[in-house]
PDB file of N, CA and C in Angstrom:
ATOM      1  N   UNK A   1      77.180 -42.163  92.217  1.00  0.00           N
ATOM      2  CA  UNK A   1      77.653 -42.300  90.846  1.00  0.00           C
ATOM      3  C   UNK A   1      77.607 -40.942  90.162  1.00  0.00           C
ATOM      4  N   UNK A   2      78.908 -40.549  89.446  1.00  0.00           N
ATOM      5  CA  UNK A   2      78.454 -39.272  88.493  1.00  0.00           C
ATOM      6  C   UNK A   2      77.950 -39.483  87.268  1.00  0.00           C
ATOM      7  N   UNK A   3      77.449 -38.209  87.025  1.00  0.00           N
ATOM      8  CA  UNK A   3      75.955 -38.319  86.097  1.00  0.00           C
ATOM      9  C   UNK A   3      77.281 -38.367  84.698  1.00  0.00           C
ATOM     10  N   UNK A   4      76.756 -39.373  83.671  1.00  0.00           N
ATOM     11  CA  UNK A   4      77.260 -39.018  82.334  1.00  0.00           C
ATOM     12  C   UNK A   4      77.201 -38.344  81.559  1.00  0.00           C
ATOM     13  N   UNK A   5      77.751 -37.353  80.792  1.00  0.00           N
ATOM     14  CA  UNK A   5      77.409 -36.350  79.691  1.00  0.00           C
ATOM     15  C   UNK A   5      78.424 -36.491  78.818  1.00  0.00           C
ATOM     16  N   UNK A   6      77.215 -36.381  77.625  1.00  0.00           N
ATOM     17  CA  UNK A   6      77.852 -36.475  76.274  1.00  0.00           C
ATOM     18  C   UNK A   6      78.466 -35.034  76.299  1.00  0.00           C
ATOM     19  N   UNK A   7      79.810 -35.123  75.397  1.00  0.00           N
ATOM     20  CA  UNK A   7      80.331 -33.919  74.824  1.00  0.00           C
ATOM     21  C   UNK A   7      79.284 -33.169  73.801  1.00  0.00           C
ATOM     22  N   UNK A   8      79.315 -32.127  73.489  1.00  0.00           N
ATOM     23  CA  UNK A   8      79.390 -31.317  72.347  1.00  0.00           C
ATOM     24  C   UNK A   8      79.179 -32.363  70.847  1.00  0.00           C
ATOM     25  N   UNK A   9      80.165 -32.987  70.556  1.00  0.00           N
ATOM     26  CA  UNK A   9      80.912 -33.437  69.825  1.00  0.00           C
ATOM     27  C   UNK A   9      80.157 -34.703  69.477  1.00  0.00           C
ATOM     28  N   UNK A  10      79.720 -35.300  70.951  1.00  0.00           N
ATOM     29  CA  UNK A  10      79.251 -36.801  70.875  1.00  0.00           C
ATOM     30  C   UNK A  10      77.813 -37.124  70.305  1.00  0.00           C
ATOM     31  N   UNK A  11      77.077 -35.688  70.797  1.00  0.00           N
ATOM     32  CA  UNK A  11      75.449 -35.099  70.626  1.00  0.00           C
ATOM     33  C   UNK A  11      75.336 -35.210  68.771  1.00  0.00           C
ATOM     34  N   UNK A  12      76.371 -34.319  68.628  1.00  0.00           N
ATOM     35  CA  UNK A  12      76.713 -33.768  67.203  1.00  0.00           C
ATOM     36  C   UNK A  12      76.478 -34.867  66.338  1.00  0.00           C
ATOM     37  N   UNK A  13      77.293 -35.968  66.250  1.00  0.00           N
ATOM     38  CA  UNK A  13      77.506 -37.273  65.919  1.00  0.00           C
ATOM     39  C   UNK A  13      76.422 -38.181  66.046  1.00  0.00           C
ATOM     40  N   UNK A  14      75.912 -38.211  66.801  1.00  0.00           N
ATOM     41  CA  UNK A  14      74.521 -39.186  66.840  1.00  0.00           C
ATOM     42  C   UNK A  14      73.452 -38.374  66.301  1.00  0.00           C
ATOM     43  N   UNK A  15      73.692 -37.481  65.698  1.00  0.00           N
ATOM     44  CA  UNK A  15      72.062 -36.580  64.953  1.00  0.00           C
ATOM     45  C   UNK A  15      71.609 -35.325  65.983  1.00  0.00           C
ATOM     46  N   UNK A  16      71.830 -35.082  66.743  1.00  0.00           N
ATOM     47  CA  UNK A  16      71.449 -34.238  68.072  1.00  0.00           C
ATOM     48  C   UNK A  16      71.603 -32.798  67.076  1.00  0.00           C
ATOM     49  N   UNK A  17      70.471 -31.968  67.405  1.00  0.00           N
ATOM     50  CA  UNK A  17      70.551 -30.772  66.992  1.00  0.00           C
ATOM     51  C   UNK A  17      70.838 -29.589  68.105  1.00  0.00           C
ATOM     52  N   UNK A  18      71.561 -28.609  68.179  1.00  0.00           N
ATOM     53  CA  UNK A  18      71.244 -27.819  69.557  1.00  0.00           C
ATOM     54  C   UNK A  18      70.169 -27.266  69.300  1.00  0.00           C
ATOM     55  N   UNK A  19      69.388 -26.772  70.392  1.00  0.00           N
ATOM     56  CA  UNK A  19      68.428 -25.772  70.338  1.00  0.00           C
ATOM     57  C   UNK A  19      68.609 -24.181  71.200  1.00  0.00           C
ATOM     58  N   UNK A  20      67.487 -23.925  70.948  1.00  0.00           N
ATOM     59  CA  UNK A  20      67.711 -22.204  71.877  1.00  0.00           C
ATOM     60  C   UNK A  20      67.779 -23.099  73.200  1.00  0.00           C
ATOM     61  N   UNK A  21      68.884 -22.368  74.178  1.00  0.00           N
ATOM     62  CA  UNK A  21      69.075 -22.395  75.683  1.00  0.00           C
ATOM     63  C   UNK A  21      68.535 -21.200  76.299  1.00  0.00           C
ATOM     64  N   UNK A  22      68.791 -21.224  77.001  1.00  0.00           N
ATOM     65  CA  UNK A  22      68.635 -19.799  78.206  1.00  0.00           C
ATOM     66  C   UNK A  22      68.792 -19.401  79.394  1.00  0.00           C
ATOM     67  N   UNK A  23      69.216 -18.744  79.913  1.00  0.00           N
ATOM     68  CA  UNK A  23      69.466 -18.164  81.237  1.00  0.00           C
ATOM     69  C   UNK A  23      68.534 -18.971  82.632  1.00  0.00           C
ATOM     70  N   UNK A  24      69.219 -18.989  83.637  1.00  0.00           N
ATOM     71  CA  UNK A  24      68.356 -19.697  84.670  1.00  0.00           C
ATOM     72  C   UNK A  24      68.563 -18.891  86.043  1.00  0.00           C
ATOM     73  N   UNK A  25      67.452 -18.415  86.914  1.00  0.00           N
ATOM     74  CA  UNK A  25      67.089 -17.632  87.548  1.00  0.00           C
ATOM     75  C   UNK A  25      68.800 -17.668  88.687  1.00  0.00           C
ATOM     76  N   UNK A  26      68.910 -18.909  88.767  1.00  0.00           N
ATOM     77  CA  UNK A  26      70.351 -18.446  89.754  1.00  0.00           C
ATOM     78  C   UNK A  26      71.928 -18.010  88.970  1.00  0.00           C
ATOM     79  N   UNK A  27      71.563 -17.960  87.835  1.00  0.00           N
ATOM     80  CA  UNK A  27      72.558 -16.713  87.261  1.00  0.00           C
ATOM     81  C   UNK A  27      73.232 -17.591  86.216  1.00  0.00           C
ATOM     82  N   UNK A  28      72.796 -18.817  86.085  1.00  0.00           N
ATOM     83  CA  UNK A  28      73.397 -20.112  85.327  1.00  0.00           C
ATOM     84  C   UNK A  28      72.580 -20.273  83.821  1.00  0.00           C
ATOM     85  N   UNK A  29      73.151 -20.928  83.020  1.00  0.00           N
ATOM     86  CA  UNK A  29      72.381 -21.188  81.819  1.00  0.00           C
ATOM     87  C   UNK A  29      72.058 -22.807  81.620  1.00  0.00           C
ATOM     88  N   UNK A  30      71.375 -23.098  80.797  1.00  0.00           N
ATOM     89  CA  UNK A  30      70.689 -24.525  79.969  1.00  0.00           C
ATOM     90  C   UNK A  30      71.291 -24.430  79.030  1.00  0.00           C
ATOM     91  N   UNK A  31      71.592 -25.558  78.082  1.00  0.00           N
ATOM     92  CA  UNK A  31      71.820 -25.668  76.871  1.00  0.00           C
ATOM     93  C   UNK A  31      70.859 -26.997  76.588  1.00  0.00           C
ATOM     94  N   UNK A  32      70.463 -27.409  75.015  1.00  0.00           N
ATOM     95  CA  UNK A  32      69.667 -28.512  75.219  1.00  0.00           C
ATOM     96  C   UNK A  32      69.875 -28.832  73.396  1.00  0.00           C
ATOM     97  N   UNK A  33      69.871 -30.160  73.137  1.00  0.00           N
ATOM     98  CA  UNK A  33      69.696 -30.952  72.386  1.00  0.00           C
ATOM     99  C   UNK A  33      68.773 -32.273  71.673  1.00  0.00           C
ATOM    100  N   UNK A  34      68.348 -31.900  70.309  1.00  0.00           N
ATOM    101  CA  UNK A  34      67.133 -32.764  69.927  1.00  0.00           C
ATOM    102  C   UNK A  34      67.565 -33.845  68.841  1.00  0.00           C
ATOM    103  N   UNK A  35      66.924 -34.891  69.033  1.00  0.00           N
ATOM    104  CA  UNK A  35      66.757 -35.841  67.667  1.00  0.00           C
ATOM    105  C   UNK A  35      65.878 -35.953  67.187  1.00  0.00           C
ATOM    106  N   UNK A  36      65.015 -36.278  66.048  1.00  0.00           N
ATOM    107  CA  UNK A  36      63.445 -36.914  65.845  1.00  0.00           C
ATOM    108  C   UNK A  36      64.164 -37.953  64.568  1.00  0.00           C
ATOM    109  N   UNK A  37      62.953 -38.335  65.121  1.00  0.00           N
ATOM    110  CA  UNK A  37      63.039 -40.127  64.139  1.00  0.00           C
ATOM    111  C   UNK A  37      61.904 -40.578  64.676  1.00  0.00           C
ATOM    112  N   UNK A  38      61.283 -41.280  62.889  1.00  0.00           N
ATOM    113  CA  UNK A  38      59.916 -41.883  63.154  1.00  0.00           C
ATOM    114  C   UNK A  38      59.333 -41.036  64.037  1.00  0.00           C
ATOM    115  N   UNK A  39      58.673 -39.882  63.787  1.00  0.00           N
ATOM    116  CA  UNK A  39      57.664 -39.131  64.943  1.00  0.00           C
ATOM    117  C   UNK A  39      58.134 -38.871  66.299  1.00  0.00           C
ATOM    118  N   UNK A  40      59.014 -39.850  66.845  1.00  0.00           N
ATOM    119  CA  UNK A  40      59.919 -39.704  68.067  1.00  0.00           C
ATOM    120  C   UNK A  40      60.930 -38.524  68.444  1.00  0.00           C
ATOM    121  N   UNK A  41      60.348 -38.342  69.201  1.00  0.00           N
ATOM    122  CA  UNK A  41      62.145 -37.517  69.677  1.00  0.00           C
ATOM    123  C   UNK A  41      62.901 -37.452  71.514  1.00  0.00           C
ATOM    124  N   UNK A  42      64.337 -37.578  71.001  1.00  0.00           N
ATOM    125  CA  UNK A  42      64.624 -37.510  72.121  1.00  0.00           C
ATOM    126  C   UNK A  42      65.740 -35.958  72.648  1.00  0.00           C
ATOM    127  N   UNK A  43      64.968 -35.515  73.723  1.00  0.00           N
ATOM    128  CA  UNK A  43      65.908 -34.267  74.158  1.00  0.00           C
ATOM    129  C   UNK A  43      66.570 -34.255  75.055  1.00  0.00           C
ATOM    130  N   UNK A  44      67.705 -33.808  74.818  1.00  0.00           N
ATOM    131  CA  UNK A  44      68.939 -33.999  76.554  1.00  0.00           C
ATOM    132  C   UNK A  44      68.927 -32.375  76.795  1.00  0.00           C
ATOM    133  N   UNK A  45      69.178 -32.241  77.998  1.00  0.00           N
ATOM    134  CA  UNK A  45      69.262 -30.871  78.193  1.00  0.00           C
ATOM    135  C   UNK A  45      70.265 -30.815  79.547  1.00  0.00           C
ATOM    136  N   UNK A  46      71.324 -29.813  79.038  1.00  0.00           N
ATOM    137  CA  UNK A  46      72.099 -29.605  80.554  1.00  0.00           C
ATOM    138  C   UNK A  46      72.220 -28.412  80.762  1.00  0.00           C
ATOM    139  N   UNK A  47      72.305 -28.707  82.553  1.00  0.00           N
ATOM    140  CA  UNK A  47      72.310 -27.212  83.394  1.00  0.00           C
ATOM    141  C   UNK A  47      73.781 -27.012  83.614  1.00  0.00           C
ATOM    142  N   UNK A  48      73.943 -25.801  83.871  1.00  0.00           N
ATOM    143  CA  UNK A  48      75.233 -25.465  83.777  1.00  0.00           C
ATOM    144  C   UNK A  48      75.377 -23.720  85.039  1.00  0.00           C
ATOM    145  N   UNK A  49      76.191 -23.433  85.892  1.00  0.00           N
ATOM    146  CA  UNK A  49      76.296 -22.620  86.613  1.00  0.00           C
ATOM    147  C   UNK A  49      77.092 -21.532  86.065  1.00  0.00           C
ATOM    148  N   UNK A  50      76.761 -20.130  86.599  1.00  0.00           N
ATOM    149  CA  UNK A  50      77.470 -18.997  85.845  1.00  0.00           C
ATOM    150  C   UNK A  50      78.939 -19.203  85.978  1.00  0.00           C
ATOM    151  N   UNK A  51      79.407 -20.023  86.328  1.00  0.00           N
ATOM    152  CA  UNK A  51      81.361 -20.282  85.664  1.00  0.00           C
ATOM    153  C   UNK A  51      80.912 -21.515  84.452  1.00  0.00           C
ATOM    154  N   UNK A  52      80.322 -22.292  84.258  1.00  0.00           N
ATOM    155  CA  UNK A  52      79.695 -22.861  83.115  1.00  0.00           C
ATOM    156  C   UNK A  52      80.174 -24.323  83.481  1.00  0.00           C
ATOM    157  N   UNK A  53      79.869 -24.826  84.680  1.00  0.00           N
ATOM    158  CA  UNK A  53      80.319 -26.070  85.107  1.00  0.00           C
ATOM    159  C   UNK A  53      79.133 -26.770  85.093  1.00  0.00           C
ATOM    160  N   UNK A  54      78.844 -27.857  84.839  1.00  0.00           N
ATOM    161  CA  UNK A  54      77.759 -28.812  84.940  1.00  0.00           C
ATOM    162  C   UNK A  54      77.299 -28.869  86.262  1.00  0.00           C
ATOM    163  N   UNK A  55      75.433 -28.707  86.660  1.00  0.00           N
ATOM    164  CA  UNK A  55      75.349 -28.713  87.518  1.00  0.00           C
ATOM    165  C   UNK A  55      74.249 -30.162  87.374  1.00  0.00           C
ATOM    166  N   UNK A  56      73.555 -30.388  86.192  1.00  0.00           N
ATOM    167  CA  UNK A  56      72.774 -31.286  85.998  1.00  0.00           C
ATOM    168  C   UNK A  56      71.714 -31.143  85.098  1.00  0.00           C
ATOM    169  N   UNK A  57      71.162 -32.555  84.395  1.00  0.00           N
ATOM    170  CA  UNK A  57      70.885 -32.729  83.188  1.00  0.00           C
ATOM    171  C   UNK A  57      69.510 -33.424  83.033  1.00  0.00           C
ATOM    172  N   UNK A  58      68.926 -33.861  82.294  1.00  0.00           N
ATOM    173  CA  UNK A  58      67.850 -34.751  81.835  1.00  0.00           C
ATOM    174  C   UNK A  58      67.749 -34.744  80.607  1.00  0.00           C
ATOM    175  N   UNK A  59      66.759 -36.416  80.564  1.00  0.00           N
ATOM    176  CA  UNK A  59      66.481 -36.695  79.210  1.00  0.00           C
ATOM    177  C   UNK A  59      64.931 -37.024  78.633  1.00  0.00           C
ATOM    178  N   UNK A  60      64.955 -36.661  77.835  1.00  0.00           N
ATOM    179  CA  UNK A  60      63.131 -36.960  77.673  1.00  0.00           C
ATOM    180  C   UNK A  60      63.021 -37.122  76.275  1.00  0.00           C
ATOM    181  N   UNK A  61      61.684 -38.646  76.241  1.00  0.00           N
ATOM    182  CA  UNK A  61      61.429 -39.243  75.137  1.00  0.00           C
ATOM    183  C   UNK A  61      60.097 -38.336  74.880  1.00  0.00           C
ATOM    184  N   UNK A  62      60.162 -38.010  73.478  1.00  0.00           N
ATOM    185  CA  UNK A  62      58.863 -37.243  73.271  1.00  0.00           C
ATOM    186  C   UNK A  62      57.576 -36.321  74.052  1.00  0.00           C
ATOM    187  N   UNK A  63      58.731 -35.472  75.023  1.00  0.00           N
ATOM    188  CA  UNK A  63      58.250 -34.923  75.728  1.00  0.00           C
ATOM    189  C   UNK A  63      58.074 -35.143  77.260  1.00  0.00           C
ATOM    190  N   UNK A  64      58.689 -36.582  77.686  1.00  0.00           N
ATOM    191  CA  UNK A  64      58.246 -37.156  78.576  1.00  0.00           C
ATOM    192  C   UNK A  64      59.499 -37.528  79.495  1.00  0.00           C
ATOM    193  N   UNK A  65      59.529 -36.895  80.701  1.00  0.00           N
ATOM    194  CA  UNK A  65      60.957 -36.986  81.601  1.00  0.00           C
ATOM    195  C   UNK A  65      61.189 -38.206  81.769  1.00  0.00           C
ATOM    196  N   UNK A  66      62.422 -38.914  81.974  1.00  0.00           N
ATOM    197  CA  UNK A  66      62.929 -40.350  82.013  1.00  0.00           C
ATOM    198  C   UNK A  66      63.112 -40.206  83.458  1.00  0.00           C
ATOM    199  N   UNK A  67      62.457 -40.392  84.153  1.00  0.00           N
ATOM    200  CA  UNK A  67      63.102 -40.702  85.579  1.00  0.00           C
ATOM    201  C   UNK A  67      63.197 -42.371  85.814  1.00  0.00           C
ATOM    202  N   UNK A  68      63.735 -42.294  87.818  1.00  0.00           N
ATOM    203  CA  UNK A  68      64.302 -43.774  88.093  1.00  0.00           C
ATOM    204  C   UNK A  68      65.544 -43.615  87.901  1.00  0.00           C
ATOM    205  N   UNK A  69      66.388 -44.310  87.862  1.00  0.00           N
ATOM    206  CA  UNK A  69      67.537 -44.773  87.911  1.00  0.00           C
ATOM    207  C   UNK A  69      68.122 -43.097  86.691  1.00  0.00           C
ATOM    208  N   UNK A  70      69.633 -42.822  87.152  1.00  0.00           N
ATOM    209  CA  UNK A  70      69.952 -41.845  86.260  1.00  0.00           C
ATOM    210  C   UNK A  70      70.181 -42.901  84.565  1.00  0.00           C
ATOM    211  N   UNK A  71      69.879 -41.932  83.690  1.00  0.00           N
ATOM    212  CA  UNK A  71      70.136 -42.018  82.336  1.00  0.00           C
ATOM    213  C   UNK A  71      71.701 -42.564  82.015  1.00  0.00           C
ATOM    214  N   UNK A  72      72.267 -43.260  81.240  1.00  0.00           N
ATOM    215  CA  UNK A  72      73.285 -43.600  81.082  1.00  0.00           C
ATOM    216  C   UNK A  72      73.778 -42.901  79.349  1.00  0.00           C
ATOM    217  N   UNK A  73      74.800 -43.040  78.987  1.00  0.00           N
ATOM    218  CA  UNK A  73      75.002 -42.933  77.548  1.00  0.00           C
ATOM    219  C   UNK A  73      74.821 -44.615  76.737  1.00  0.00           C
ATOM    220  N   UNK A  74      74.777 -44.810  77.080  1.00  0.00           N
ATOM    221  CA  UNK A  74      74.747 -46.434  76.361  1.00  0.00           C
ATOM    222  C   UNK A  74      72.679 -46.510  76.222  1.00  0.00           C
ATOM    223  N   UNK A  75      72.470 -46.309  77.533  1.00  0.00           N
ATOM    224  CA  UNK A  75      70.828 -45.893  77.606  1.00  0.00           C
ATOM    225  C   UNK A  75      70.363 -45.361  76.364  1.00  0.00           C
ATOM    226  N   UNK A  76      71.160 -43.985  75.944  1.00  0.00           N
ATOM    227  CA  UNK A  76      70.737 -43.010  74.521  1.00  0.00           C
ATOM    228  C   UNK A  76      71.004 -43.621  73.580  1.00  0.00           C
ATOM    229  N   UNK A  77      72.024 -44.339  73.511  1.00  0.00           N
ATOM    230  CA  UNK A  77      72.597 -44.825  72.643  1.00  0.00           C
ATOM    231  C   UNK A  77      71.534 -45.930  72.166  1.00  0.00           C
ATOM    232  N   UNK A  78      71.258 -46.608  72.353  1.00  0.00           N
ATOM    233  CA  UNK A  78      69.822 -47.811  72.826  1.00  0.00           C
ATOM    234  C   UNK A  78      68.912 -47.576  72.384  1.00  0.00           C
ATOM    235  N   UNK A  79      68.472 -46.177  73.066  1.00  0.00           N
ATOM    236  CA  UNK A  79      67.135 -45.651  72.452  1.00  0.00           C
ATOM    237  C   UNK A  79      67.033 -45.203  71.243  1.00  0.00           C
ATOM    238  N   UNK A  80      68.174 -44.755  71.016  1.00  0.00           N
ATOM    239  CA  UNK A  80      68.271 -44.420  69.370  1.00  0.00           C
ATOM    240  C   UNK A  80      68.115 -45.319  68.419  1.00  0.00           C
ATOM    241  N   UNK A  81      68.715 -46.533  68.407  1.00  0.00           N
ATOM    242  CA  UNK A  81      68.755 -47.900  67.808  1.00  0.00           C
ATOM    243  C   UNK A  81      67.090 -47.892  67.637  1.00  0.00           C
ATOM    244  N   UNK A  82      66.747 -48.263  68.996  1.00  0.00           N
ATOM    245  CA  UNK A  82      64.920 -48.891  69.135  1.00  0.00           C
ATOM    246  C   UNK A  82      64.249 -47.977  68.104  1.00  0.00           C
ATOM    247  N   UNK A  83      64.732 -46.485  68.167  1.00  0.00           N
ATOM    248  CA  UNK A  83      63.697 -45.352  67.289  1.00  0.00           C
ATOM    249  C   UNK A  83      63.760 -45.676  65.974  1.00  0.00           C
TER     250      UNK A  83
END
């Protein structure tokens, strides 16, 4: 299955703030995005290769990696509601 990613656009729209990214040792960058609500927060963060293609992503509730099954957008979408 391919992994889902929100646009730019979609992050924007649901409250998502960008944050500082940065460079990654194989020549590629991160970019990453925050919400908080009620004390909560949730951060997406994607990897991206030096032509700037998605290489892969994660999501984490208050610090805490979501593993198991990949993350969905409907998933974020969800969690946002619950927060």
């Amino acid at each position: 299955m391919e992994k889902e990613i929100f646009t730019i656009e979609e992050l924007l729209s649901m409250g998502f703030k960008e944050q500082t990214g940065d460079e990654l040792d194989n020549g590629g960058y991160y970019r990453w995005w925050e919400t908080v609500k009620h004390h909560s927060s949730i951060d997406i963060t994607y990897e991206y290769d030096a032509a700037g293609n998605f290489t892969s992503g994660y999501v984490e509730i208050s610090g805490h990696v979501l593993n198991g099954r990949p993350v969905t957008k409907s998933d974020v979408q969800l969690l946002l509601e619950i927060m």
